[in-house]
Protein backbone atom coordinates (compact mmCIF):
# COMPACT_ATOMS: atom_id res chain seq x y z
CA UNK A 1 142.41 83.25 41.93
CA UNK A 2 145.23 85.23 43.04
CA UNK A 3 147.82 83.48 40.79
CA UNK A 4 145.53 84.70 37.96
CA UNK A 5 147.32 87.97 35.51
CA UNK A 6 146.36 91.53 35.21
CA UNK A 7 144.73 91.79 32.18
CA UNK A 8 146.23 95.04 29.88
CA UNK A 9 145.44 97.14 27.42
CA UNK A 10 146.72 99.39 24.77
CA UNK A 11 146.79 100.37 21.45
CA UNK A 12 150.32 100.17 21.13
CA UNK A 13 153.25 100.43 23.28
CA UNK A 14 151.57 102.69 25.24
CA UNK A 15 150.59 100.85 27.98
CA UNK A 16 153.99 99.46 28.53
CA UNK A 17 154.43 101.86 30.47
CA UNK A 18 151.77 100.95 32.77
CA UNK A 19 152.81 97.26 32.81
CA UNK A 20 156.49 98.30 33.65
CA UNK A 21 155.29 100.48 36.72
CA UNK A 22 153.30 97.53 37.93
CA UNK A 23 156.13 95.17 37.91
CA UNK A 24 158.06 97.90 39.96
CA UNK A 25 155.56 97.84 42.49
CA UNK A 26 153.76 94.43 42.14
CA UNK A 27 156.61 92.41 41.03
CA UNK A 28 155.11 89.25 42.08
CA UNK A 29 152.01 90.15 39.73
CA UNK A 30 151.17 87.93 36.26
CA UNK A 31 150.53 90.37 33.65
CA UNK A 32 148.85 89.42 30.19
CA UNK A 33 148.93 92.52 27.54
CA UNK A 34 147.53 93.18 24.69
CA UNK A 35 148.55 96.01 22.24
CA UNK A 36 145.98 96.29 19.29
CA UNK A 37 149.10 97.42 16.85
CA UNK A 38 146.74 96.38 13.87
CA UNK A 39 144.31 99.53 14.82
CA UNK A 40 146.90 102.19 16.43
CA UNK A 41 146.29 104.82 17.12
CA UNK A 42 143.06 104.74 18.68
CA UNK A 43 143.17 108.61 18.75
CA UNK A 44 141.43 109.42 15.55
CA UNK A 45 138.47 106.72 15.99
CA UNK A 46 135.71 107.15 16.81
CA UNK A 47 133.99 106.43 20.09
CA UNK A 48 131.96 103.76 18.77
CA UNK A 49 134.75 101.95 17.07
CA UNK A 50 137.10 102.13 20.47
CA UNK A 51 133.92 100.52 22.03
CA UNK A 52 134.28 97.54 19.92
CA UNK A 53 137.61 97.11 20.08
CA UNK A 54 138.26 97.22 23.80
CA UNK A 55 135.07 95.05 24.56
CA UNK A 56 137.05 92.38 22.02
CA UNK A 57 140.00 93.07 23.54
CA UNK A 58 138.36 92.60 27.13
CA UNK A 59 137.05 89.64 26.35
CA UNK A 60 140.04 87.96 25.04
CA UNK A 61 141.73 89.08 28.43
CA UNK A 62 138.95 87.58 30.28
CA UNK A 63 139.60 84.28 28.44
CA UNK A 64 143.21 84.19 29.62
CA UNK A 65 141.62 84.54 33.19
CA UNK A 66 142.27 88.00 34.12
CA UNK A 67 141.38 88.79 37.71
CA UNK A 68 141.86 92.62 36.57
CA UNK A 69 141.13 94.49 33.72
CA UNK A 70 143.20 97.70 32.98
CA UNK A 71 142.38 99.72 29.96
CA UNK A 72 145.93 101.81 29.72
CA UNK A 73 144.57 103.84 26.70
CA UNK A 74 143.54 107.37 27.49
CA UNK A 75 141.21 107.15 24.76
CA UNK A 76 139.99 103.94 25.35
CA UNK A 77 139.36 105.13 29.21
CA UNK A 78 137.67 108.58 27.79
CA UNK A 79 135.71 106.48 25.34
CA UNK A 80 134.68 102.94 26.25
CA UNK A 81 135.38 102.79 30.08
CA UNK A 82 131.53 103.37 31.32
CA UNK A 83 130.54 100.59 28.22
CA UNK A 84 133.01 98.45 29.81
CA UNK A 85 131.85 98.58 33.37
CA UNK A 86 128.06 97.92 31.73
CA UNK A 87 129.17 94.92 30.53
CA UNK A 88 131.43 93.30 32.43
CA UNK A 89 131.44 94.72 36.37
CA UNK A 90 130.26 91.63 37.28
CA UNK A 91 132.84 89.22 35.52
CA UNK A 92 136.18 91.28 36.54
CA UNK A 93 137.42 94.29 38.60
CA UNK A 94 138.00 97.02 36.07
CA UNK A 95 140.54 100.01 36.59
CA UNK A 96 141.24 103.33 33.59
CA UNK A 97 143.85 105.69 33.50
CA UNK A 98 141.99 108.59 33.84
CA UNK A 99 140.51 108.46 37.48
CA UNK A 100 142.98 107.78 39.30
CA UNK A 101 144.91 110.64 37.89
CA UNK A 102 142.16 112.78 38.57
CA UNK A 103 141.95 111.29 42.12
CA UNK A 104 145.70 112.54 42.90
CA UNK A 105 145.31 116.13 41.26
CA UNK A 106 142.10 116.25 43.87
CA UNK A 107 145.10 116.21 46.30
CA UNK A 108 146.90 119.22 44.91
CA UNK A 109 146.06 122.83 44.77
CA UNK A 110 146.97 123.29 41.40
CA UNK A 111 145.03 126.70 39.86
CA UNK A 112 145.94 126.09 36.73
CA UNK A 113 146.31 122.47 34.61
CA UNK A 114 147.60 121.37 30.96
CA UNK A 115 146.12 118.38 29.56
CA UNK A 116 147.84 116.87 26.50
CA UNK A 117 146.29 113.98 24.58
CA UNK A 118 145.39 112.29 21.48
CA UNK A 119 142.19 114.02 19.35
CA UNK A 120 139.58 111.67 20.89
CA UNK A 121 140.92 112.01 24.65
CA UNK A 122 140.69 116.29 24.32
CA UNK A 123 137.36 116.25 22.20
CA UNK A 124 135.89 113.96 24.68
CA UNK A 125 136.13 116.43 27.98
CA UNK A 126 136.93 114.02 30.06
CA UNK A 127 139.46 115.39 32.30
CA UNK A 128 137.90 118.75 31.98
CA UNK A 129 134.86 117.26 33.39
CA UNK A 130 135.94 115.13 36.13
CA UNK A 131 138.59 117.94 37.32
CA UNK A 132 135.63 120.44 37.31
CA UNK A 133 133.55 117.71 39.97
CA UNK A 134 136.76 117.11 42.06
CA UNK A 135 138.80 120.67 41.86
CA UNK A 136 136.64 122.93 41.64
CA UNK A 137 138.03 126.24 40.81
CA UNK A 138 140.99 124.90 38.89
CA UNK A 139 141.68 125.68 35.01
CA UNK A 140 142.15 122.90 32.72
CA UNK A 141 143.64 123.52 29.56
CA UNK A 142 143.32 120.71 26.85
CA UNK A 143 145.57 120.43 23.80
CA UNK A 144 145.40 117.26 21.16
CA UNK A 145 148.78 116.13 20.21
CA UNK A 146 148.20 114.16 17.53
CA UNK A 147 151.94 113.57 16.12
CA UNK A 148 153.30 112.54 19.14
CA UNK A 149 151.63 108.91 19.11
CA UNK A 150 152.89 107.79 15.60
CA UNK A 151 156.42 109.41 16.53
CA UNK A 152 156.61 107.13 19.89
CA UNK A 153 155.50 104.51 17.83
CA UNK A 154 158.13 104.67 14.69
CA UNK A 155 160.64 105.36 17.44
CA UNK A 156 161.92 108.65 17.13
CA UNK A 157 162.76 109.75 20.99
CA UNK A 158 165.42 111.59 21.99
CA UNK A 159 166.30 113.28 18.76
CA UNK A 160 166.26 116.23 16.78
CA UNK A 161 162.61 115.17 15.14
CA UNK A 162 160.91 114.34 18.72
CA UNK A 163 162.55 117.81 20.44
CA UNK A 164 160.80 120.02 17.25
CA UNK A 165 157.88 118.34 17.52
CA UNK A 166 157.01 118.58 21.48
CA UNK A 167 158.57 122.54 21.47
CA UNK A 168 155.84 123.14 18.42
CA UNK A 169 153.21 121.54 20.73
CA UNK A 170 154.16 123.29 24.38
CA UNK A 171 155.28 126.41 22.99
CA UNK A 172 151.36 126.75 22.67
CA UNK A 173 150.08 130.38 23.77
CA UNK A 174 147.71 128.40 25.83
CA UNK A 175 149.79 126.55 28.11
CA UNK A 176 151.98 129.11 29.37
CA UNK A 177 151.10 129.73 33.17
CA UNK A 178 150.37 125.71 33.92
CA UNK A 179 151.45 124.57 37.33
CA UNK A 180 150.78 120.55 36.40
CA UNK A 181 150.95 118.98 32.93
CA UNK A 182 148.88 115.97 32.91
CA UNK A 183 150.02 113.44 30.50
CA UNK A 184 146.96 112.58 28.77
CA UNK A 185 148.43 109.28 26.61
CA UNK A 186 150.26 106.54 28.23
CA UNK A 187 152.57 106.69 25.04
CA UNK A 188 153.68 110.11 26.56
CA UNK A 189 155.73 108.72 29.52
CA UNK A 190 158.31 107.60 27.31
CA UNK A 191 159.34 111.75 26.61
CA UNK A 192 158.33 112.50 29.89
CA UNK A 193 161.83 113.89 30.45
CA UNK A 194 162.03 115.69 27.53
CA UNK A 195 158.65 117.24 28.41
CA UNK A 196 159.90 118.00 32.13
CA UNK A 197 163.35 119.61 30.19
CA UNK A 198 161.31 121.91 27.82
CA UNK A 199 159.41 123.73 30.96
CA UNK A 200 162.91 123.12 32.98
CA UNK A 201 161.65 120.88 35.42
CA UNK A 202 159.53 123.87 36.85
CA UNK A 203 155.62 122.30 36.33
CA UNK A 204 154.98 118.56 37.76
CA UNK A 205 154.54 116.40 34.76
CA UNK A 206 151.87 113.92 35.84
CA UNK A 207 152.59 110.87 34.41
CA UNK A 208 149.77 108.13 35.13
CA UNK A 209 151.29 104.83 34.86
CA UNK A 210 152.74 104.90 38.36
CA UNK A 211 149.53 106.61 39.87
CA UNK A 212 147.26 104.04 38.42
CA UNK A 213 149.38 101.45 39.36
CA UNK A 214 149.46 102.70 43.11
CA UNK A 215 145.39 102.20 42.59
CA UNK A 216 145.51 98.85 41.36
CA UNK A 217 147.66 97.81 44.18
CA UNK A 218 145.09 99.03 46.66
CA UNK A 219 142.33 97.15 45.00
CA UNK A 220 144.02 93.99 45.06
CA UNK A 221 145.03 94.26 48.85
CA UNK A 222 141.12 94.97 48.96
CA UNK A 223 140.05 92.42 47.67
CA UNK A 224 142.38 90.25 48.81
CA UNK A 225 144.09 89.29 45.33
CA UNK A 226 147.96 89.81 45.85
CA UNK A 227 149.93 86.94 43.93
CA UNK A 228 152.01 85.42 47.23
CA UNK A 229 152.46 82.31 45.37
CA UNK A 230 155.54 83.37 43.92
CA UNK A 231 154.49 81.41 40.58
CA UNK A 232 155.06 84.94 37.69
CA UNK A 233 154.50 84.43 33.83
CA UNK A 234 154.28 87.20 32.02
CA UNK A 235 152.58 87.41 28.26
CA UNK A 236 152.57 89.77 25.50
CA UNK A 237 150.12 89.47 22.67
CA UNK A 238 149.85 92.29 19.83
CA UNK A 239 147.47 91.72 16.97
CA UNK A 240 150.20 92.81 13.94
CA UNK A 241 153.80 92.22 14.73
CA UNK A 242 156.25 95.53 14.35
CA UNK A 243 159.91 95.10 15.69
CA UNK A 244 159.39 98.80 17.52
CA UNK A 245 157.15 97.00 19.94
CA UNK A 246 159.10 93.70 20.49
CA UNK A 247 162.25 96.41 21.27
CA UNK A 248 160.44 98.91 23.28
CA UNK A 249 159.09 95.62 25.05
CA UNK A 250 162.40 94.87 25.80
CA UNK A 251 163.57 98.16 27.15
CA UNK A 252 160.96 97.97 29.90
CA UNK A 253 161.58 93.98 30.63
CA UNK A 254 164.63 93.05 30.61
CA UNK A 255 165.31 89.77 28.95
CA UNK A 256 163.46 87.49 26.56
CA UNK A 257 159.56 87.94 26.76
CA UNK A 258 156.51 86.03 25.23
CA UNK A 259 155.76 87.96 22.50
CA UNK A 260 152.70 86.68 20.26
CA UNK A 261 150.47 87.59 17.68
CA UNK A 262 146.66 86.92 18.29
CA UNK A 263 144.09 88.14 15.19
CA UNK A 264 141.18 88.27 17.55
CA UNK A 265 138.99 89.76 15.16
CA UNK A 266 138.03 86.91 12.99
């Protein structure tokens, strides 16, 4: 059992980011992801649709003999993550990106929080909703930042085109005053820093994929589930092959990985 991978999820390269903090902390961890390139992004579907995919997506994960599921998708989590528990709570431990997050800014005594996300994460409420149960008192401002997916995705970081395009978005009216910037896409890690520069360094960027994997880590010493075999395969699957992921891929783990396509929705 404990030998068994993580199971994770994305639409993209998004929850690389996730899978990279994991190894930093877990290191002895399996990891299988999956990054649904054939449907990115998931941030103009709709609900119903992200359902379907991420219960597919689950299941294939499952049929690798994942001991954990992690849905590292912000609009997955805002969208599917309660469907998900419904259906399979009792096959495998199940863990979003959006909890945890919200766990940790419980902690703070931030008055006044940004959220930036894709168009289904900010219409859903989520973080609005679940900050309003566990900081009460605290204002959350929600922006969609629709562009900033496809730009990760057709790699254009840390140039001219990326800067514009995050000082259009935080030079919103709305966000000026914000003590904590949550960073409502796990795509979004990947310009955290030029995020952090454009509000120089003076509001805490909250980036989840080292939060959530601090959670998983504490369920798996729960439930007694930490890989000390010292037996570590890891496996990439994407369901439509584009060389930005294979690279990106490679910029979080070093070396050659086991990158293959799976059409899972035959």
């Amino acid at each position: 059992m404990k030998e068994r991978p993580i199971g994770i999820f994305d639409s993209g390269v998004g929850g690389l980011t996730v899978a990279h903090a994991i190894k930093q902390i877990l290191p002895g961890e399996n990891i299988i992801y999956f990054g649904d390139t054939a449907h990115l992004p998931y941030g103009d579907k709709s609900a119903e649709l992200i359902q379907q995919y991420s219960g597919k997506i689950t299941e294939f994960l499952l049929g690798h003999n994942s001991k954990v599921v992690l849905v590292a998708c912000n609009s997955a989590s805002a969208s599917a993550f309660d469907t998900l528990k419904k259906e399979f709570s009792g096959r495998t431990i199940l863990i979003d990106v959006i909890d945890p997050v919200v766990d940790y800014l419980a902690t703070r005594n931030f008055s006044r929080i940004g959220v930036i996300g894709t168009k289904r994460t900010i219409s859903s409420g989520t973080y609005e909703d679940k900050l309003r149960l566990r900081a009460a008192g605290t204002t959350v401002i929600s922006m969609a930042t629709p562009l900033l997916v496809p730009m990760i995705e057709e790699g254009f970081i840390f140039d001219d085109i990326s800067n514009a395009i995050i000082r259009t978005y935080l030079s919103n009216s709305s966000l000026a005053g914000i003590q904590a910037l949550i960073l409502g896409c796990t795509h979004y890690p990947i310009i955290k820093n030029q995020i952090s520069k454009y509000f120089n360094f003076s509001v805490e960027v909250v980036d989840s994929a080292k939060i959530v994997a601090a959670t998983l880590r504490e369920s798996l010493e729960k439930n007694n589930l930490l890989n000390d075999t010292g037996k570590v395969k890891d496996q990439f699957f994407i369901s439509d092959y584009t060389p930005y992921f294979e690279k990106i891929a490679r910029m979080f783990f070093e070396g050659e990985i086991n990158l293959k396509k799976a059409d899972i929705w035959g």
